[in-house]
Structure formats: structure tokens, C-alpha cells
N, C-alpha and C. Protein backbone atom coordinates (compact mmCIF):
# COMPACT_ATOMS: atom_id res chain seq x y z
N UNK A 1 7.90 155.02 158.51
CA UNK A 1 6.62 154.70 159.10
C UNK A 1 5.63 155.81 158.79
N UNK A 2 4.42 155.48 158.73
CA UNK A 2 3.55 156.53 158.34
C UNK A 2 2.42 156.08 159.43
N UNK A 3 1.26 157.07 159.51
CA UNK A 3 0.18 156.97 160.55
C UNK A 3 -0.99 156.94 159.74
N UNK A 4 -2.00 156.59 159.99
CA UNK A 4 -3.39 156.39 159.41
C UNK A 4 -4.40 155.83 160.24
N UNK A 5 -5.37 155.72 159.43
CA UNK A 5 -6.68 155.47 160.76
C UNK A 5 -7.65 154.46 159.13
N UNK A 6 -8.23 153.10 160.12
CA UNK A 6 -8.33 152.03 159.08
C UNK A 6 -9.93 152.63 158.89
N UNK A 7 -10.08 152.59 157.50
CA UNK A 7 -11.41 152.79 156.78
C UNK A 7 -12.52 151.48 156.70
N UNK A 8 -12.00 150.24 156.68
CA UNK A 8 -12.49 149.27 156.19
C UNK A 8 -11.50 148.10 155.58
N UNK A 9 -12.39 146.78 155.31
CA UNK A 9 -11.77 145.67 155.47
C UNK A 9 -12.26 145.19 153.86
N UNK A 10 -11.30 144.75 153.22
CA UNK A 10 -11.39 144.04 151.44
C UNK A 10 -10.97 142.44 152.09
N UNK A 11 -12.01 141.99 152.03
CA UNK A 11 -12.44 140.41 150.92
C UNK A 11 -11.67 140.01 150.31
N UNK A 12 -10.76 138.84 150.69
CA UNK A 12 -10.27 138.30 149.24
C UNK A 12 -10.28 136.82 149.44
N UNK A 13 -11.34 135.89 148.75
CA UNK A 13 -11.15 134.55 148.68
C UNK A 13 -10.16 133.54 148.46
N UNK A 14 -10.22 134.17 147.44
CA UNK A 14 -8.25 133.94 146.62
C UNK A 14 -7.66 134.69 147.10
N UNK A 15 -6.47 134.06 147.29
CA UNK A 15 -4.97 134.59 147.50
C UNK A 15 -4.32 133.46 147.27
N UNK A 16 -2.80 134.31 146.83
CA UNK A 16 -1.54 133.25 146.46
C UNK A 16 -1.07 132.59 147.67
N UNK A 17 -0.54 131.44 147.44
CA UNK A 17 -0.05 130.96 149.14
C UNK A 17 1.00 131.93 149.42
N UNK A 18 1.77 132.48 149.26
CA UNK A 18 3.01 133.10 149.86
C UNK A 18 2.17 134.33 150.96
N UNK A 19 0.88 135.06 150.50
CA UNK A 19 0.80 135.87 151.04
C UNK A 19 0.00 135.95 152.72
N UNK A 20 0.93 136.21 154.02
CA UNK A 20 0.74 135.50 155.18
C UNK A 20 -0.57 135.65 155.25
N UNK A 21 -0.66 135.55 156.70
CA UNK A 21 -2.36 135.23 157.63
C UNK A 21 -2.74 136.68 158.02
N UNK A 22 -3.50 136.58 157.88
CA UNK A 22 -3.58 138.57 158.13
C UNK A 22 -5.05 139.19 157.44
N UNK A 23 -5.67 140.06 157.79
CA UNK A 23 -6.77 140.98 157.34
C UNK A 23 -5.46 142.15 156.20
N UNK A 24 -6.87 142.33 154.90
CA UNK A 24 -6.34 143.33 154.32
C UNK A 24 -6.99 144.68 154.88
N UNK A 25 -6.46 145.55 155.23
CA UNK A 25 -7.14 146.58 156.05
C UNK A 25 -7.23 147.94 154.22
N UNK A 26 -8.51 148.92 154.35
CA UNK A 26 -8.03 149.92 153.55
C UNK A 26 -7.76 151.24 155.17
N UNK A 27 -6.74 151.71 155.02
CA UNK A 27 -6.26 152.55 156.19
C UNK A 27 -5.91 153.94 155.17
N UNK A 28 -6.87 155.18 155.69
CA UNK A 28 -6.67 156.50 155.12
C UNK A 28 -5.78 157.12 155.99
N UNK A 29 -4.23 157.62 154.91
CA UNK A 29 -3.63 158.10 155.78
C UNK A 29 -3.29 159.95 156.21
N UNK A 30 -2.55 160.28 156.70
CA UNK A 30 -2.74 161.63 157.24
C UNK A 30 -3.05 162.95 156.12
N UNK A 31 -2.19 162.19 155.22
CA UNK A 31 -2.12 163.40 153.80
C UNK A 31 -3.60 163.29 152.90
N UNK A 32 -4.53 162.28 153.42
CA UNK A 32 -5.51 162.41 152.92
C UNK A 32 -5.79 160.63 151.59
N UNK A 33 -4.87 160.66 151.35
CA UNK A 33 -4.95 159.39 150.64
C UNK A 33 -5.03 158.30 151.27
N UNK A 34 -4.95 157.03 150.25
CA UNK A 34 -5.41 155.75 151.12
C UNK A 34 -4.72 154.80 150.59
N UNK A 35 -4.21 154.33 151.88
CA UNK A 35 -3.74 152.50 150.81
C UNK A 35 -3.81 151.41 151.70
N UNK A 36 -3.86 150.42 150.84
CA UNK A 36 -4.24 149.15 151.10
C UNK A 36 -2.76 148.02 152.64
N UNK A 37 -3.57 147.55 153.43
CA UNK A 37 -2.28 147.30 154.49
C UNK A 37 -2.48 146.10 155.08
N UNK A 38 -1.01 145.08 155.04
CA UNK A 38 -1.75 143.73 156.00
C UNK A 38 -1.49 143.43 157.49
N UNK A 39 -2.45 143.20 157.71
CA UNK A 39 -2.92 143.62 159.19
C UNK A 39 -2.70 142.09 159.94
N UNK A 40 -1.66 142.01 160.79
CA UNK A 40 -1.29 140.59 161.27
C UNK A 40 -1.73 141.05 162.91
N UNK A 41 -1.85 141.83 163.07
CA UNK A 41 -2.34 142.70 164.47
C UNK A 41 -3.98 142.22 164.74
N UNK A 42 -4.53 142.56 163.83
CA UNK A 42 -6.24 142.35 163.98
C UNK A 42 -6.55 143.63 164.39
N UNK A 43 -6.34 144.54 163.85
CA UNK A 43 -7.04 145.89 164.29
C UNK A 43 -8.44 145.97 163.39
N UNK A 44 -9.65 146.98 164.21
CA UNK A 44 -10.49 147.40 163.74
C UNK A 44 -10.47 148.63 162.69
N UNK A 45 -12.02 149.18 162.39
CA UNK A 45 -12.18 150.04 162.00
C UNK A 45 -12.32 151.16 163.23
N UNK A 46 -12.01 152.59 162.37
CA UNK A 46 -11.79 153.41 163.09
C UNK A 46 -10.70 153.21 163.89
N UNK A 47 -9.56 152.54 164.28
CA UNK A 47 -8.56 152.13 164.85
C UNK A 47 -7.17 153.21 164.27
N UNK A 48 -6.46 153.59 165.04
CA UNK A 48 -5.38 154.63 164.36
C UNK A 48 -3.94 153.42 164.36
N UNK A 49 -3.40 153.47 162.94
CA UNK A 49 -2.44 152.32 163.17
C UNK A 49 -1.46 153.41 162.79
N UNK A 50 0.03 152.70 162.64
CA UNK A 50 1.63 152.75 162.11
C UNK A 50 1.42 151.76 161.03
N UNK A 51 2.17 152.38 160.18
CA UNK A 51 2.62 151.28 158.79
C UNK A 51 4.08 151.18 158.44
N UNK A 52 4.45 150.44 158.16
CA UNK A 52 5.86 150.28 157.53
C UNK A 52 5.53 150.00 155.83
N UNK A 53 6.36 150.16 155.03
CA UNK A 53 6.08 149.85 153.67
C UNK A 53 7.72 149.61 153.13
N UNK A 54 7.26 148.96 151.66
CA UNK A 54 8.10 148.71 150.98
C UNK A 54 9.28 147.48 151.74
N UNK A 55 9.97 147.53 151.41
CA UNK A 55 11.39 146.43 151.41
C UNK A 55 11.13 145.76 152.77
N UNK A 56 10.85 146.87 153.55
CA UNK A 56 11.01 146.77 154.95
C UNK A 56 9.96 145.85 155.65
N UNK A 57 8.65 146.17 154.83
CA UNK A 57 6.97 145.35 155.28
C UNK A 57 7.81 143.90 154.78
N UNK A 58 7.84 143.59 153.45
CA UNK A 58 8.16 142.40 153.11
C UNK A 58 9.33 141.62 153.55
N UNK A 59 9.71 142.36 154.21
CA UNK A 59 11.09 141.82 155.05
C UNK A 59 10.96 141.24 156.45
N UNK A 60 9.94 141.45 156.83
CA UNK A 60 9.51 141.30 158.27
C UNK A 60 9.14 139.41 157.93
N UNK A 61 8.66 139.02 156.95
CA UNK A 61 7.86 137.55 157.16
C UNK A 61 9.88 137.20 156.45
N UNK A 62 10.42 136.22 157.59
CA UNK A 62 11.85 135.85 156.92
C UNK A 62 11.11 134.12 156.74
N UNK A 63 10.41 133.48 156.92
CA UNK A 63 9.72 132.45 156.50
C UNK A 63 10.02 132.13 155.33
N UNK A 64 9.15 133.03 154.65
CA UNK A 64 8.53 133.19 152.97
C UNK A 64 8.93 134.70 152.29
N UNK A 65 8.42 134.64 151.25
CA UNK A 65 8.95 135.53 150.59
C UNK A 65 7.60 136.42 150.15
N UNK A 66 7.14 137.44 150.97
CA UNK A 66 6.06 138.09 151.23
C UNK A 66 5.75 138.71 149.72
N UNK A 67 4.72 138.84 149.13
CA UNK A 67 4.71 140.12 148.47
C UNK A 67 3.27 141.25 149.05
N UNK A 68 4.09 141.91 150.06
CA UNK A 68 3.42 142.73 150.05
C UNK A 68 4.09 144.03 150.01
N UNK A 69 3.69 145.37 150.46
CA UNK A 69 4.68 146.65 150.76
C UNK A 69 4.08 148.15 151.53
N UNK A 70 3.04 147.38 152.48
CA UNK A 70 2.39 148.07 153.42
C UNK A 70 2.50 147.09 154.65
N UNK A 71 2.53 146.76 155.95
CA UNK A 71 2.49 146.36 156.75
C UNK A 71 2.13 146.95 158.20
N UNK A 72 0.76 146.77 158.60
CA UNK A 72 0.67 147.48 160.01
C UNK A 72 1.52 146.87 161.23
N UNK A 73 2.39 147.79 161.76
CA UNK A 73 2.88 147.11 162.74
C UNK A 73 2.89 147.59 164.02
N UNK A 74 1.73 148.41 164.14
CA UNK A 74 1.39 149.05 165.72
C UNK A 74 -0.05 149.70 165.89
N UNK A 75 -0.70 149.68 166.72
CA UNK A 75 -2.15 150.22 166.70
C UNK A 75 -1.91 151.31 168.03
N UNK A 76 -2.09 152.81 167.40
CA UNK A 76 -1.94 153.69 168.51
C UNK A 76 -3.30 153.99 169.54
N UNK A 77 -2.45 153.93 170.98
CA UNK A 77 -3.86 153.92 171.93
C UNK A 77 -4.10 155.23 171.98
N UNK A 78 -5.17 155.40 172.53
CA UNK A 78 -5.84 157.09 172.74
C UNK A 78 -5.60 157.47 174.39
N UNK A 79 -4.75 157.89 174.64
CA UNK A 79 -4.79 158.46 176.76
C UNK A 79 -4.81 159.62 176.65
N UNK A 80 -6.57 160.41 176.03
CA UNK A 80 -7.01 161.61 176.74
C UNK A 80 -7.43 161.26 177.55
């Protein structure tokens, strides 16, 4: 799992059917880089999420056969 905080939201008209219902989030993560994540949560911007990736993201939809390999699967709250 990795942590990041979402930058912004990519557009995509097209998509293949396999790929679920979900926002593509761009989420910058702690080390400074950025990658692309699908967001079945509905989180905002500025929002601090969890990601799962690889085998594990695409493993989560047992439906279909996902291709993705980022997956947000938690939005962290703030209790200062």
C-alpha cells in the first residue's frame, strides 16, 4: 500500500468495457511522483488516499478481468 494525496481528475470518454465504474484520479504520492488511480470510493481533490497496486488492485474486481494496477482503497481522515 502506498499513501498519496489526489491532484486531479483525467477525462476519459472512451474506455474498454472491462474497465469498472470509477473516477480516474491523478494522486501525487509521498516520494514526490505521481500516478494515475481508480477511484471506486469517489474521493476528491486534495483528499489523502491508500493505494494498492499491481496483481493485487486487479484482483479486487473477481467479476471481470480488470486491467488496471493502481486502486484506491481508503481515503485517510484528518483528527487534528
Amino acid at each position: 500500500m502506498v499513501r498519496g494525496r489526489v491532484t486531479g481528475r483525467l477525462w476519459s470518454t472512451k474506455r474498454i468495457n472491462t474497465l469498472p465504474q470509477g473516477a480516474l484520479l491523478n494522486v501525487e504520492l509521498q516520494d514526490g511522483s505521481s500516478i494515475i488511480a481508480l477511484d471506486p470510493l469517489g474521493c476528491g481533490e486534495g483528499e489523502e488516499v491508500l493505494i494498492t497496486q499491481g496483481s493485487v488492485a486487479a484482483g479486487y474486481f473477481q467479476d471481470i478481468k480488470a486491467p488496471i494496477d493502481a486502486l484506491i482503497i481508503g481515503s485517510i481522515d484528518d483528527h487534528n
